[in-house]
PDB file of N, CA and C in Angstrom:
ATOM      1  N   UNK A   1      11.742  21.046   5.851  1.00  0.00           N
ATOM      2  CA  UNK A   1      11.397  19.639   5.805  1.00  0.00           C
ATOM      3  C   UNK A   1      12.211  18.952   4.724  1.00  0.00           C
ATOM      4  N   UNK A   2      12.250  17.686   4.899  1.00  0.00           N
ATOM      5  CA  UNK A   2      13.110  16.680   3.769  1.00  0.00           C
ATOM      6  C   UNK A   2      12.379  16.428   3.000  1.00  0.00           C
ATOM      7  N   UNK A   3      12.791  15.761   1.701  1.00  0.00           N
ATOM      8  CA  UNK A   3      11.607  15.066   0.776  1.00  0.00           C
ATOM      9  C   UNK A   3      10.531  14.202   1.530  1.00  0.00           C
ATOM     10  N   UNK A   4      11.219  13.013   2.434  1.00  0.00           N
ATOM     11  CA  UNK A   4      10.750  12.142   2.727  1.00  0.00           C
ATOM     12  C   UNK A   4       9.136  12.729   3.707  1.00  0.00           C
ATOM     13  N   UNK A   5       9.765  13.784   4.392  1.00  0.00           N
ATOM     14  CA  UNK A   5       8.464  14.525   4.953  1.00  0.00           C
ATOM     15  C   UNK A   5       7.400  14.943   4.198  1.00  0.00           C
ATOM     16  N   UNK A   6       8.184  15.627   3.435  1.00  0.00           N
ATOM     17  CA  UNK A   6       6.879  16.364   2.131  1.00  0.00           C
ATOM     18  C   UNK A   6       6.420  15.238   1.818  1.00  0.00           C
ATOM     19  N   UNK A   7       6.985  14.075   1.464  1.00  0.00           N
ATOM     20  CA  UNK A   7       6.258  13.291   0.651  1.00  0.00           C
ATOM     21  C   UNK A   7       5.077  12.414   1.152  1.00  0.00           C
ATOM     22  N   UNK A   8       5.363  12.260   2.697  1.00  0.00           N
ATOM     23  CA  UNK A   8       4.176  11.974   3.806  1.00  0.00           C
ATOM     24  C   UNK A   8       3.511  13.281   4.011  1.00  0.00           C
ATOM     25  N   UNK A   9       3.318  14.271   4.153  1.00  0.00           N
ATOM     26  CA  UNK A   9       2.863  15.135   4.008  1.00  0.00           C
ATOM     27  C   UNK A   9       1.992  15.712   3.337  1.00  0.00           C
ATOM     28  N   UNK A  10       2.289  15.435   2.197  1.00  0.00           N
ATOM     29  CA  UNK A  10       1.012  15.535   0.557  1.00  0.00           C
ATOM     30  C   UNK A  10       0.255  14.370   1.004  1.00  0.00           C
ATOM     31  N   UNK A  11       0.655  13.239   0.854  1.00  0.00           N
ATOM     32  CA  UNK A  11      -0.478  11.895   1.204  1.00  0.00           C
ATOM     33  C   UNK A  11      -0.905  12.107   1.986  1.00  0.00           C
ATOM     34  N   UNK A  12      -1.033  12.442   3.516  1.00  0.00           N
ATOM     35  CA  UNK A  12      -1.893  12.317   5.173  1.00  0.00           C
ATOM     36  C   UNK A  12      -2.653  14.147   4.318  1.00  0.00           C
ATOM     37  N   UNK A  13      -2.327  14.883   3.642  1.00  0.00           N
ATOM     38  CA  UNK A  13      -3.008  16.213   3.451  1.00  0.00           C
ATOM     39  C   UNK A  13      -4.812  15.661   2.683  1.00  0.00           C
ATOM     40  N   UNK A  14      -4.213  14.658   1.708  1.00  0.00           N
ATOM     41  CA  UNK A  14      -5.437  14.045   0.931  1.00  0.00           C
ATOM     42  C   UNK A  14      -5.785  12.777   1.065  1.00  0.00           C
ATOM     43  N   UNK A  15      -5.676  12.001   2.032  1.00  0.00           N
ATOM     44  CA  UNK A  15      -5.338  10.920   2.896  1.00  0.00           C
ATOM     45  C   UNK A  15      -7.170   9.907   2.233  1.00  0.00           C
ATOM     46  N   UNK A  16      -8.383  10.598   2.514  1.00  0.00           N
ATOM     47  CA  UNK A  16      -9.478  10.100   2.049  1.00  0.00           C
ATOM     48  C   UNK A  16      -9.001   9.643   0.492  1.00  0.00           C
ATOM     49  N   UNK A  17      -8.430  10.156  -0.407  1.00  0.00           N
ATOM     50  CA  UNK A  17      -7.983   9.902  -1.870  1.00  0.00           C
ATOM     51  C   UNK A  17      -7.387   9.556  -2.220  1.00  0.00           C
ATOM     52  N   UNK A  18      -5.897   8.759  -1.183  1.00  0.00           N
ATOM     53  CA  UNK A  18      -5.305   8.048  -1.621  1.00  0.00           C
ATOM     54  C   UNK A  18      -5.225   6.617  -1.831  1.00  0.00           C
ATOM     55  N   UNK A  19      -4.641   6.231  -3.032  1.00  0.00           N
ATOM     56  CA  UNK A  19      -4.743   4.401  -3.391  1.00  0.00           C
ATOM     57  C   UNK A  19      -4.226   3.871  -1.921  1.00  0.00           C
ATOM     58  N   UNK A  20      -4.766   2.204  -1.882  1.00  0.00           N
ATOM     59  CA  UNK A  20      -4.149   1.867  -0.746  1.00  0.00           C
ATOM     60  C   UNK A  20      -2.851   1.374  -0.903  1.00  0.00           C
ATOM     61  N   UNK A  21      -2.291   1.575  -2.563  1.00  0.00           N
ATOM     62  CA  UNK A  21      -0.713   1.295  -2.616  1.00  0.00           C
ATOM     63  C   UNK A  21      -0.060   2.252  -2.180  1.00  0.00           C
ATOM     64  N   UNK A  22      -0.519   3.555  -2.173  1.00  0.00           N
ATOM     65  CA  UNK A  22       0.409   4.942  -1.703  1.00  0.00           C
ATOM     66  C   UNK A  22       0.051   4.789  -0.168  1.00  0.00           C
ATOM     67  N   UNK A  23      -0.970   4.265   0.242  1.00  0.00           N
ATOM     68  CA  UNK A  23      -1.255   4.253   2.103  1.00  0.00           C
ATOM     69  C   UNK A  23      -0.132   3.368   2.907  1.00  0.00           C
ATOM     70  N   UNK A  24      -0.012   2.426   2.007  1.00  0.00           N
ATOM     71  CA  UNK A  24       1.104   1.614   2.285  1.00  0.00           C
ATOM     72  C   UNK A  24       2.114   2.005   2.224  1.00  0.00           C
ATOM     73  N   UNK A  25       2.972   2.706   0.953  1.00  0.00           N
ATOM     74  CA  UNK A  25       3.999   3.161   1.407  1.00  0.00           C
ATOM     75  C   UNK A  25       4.035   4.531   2.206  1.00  0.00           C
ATOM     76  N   UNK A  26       3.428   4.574   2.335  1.00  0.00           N
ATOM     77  CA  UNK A  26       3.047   6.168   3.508  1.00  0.00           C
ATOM     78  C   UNK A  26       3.447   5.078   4.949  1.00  0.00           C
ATOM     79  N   UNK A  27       2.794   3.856   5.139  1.00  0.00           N
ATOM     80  CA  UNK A  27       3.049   3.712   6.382  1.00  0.00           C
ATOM     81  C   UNK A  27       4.271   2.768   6.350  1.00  0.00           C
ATOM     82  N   UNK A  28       5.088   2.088   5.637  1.00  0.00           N
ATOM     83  CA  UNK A  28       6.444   1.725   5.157  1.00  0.00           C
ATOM     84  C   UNK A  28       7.196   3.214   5.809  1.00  0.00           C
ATOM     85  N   UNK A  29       7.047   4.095   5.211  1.00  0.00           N
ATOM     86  CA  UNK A  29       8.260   5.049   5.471  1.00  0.00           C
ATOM     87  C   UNK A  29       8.157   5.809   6.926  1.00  0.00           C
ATOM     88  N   UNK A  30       6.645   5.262   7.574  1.00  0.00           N
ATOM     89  CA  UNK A  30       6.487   5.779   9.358  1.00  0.00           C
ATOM     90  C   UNK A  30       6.990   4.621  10.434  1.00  0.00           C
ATOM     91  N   UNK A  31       6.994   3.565   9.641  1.00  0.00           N
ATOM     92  CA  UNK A  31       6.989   2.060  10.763  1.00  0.00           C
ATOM     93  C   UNK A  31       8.295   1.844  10.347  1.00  0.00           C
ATOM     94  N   UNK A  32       8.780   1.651  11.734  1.00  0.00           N
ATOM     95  CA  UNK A  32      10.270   1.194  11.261  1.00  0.00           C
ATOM     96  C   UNK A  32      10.104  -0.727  11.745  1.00  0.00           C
ATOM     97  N   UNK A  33       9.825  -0.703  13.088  1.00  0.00           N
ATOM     98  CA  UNK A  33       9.527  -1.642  13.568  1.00  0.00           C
ATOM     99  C   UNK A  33       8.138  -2.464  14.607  1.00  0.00           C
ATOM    100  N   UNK A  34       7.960  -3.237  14.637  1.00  0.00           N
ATOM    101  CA  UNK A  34       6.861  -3.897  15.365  1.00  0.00           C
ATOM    102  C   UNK A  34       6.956  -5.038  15.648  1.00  0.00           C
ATOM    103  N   UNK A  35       6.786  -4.727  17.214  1.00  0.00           N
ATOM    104  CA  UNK A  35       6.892  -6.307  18.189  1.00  0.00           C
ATOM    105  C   UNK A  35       5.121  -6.530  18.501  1.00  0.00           C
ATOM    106  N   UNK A  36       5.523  -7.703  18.052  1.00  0.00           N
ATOM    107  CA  UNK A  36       3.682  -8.391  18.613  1.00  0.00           C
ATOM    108  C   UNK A  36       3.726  -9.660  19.287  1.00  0.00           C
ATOM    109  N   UNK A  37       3.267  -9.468  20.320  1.00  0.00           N
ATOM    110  CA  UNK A  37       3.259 -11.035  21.176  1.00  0.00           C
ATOM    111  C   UNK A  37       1.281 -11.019  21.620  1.00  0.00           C
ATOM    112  N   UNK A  38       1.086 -12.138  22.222  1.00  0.00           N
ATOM    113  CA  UNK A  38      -0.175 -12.289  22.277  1.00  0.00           C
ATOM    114  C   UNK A  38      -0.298 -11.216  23.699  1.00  0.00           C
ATOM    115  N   UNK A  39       0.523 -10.680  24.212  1.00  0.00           N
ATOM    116  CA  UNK A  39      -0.118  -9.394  25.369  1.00  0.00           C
ATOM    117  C   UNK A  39      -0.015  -8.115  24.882  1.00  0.00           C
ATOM    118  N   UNK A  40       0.639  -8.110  24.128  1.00  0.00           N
ATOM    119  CA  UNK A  40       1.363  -6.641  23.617  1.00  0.00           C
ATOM    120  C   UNK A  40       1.454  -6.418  22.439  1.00  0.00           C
ATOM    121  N   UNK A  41       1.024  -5.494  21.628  1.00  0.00           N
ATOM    122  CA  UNK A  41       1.509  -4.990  20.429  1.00  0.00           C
ATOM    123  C   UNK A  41       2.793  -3.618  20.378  1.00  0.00           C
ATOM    124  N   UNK A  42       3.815  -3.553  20.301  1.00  0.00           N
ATOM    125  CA  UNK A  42       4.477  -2.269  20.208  1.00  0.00           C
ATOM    126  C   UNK A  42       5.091  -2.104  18.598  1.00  0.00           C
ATOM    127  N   UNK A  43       4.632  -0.601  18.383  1.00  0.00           N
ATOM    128  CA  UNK A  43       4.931  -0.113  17.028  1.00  0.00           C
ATOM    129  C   UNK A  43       5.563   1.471  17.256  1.00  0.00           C
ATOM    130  N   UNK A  44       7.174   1.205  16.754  1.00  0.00           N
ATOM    131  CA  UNK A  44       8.377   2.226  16.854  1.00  0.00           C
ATOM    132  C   UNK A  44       7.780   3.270  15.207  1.00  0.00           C
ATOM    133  N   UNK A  45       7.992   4.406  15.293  1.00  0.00           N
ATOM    134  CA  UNK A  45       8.214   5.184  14.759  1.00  0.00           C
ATOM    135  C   UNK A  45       8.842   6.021  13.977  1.00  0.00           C
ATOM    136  N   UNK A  46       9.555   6.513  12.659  1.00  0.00           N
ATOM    137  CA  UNK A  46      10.595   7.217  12.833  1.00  0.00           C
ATOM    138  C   UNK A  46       9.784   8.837  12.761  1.00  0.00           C
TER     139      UNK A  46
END
């Protein structure tokens, strides 16, 4: 694994205990992109 994995990895392991500033960048480094219109929400991944 890369850092970037480990480092999502430790956070989602203790996920109940983390600040919601580390939840955030936990989901910063999963969301790359997101289209939202009033029918559809789509959210890309890396």
């Amino acid at each position: 694994m890369n850092n970037r994995t480990d480092t999502i990895s430790g956070y989602l392991d203790d996920w109940e205990n983390v600040s919601f500033e580390d939840k955030q960048q936990v989901v910063d480094l999963m969301i790359t992109v997101i289209h939202a219109t009033s029918e559809k929400l789509q959210i890309e991944m890396t």
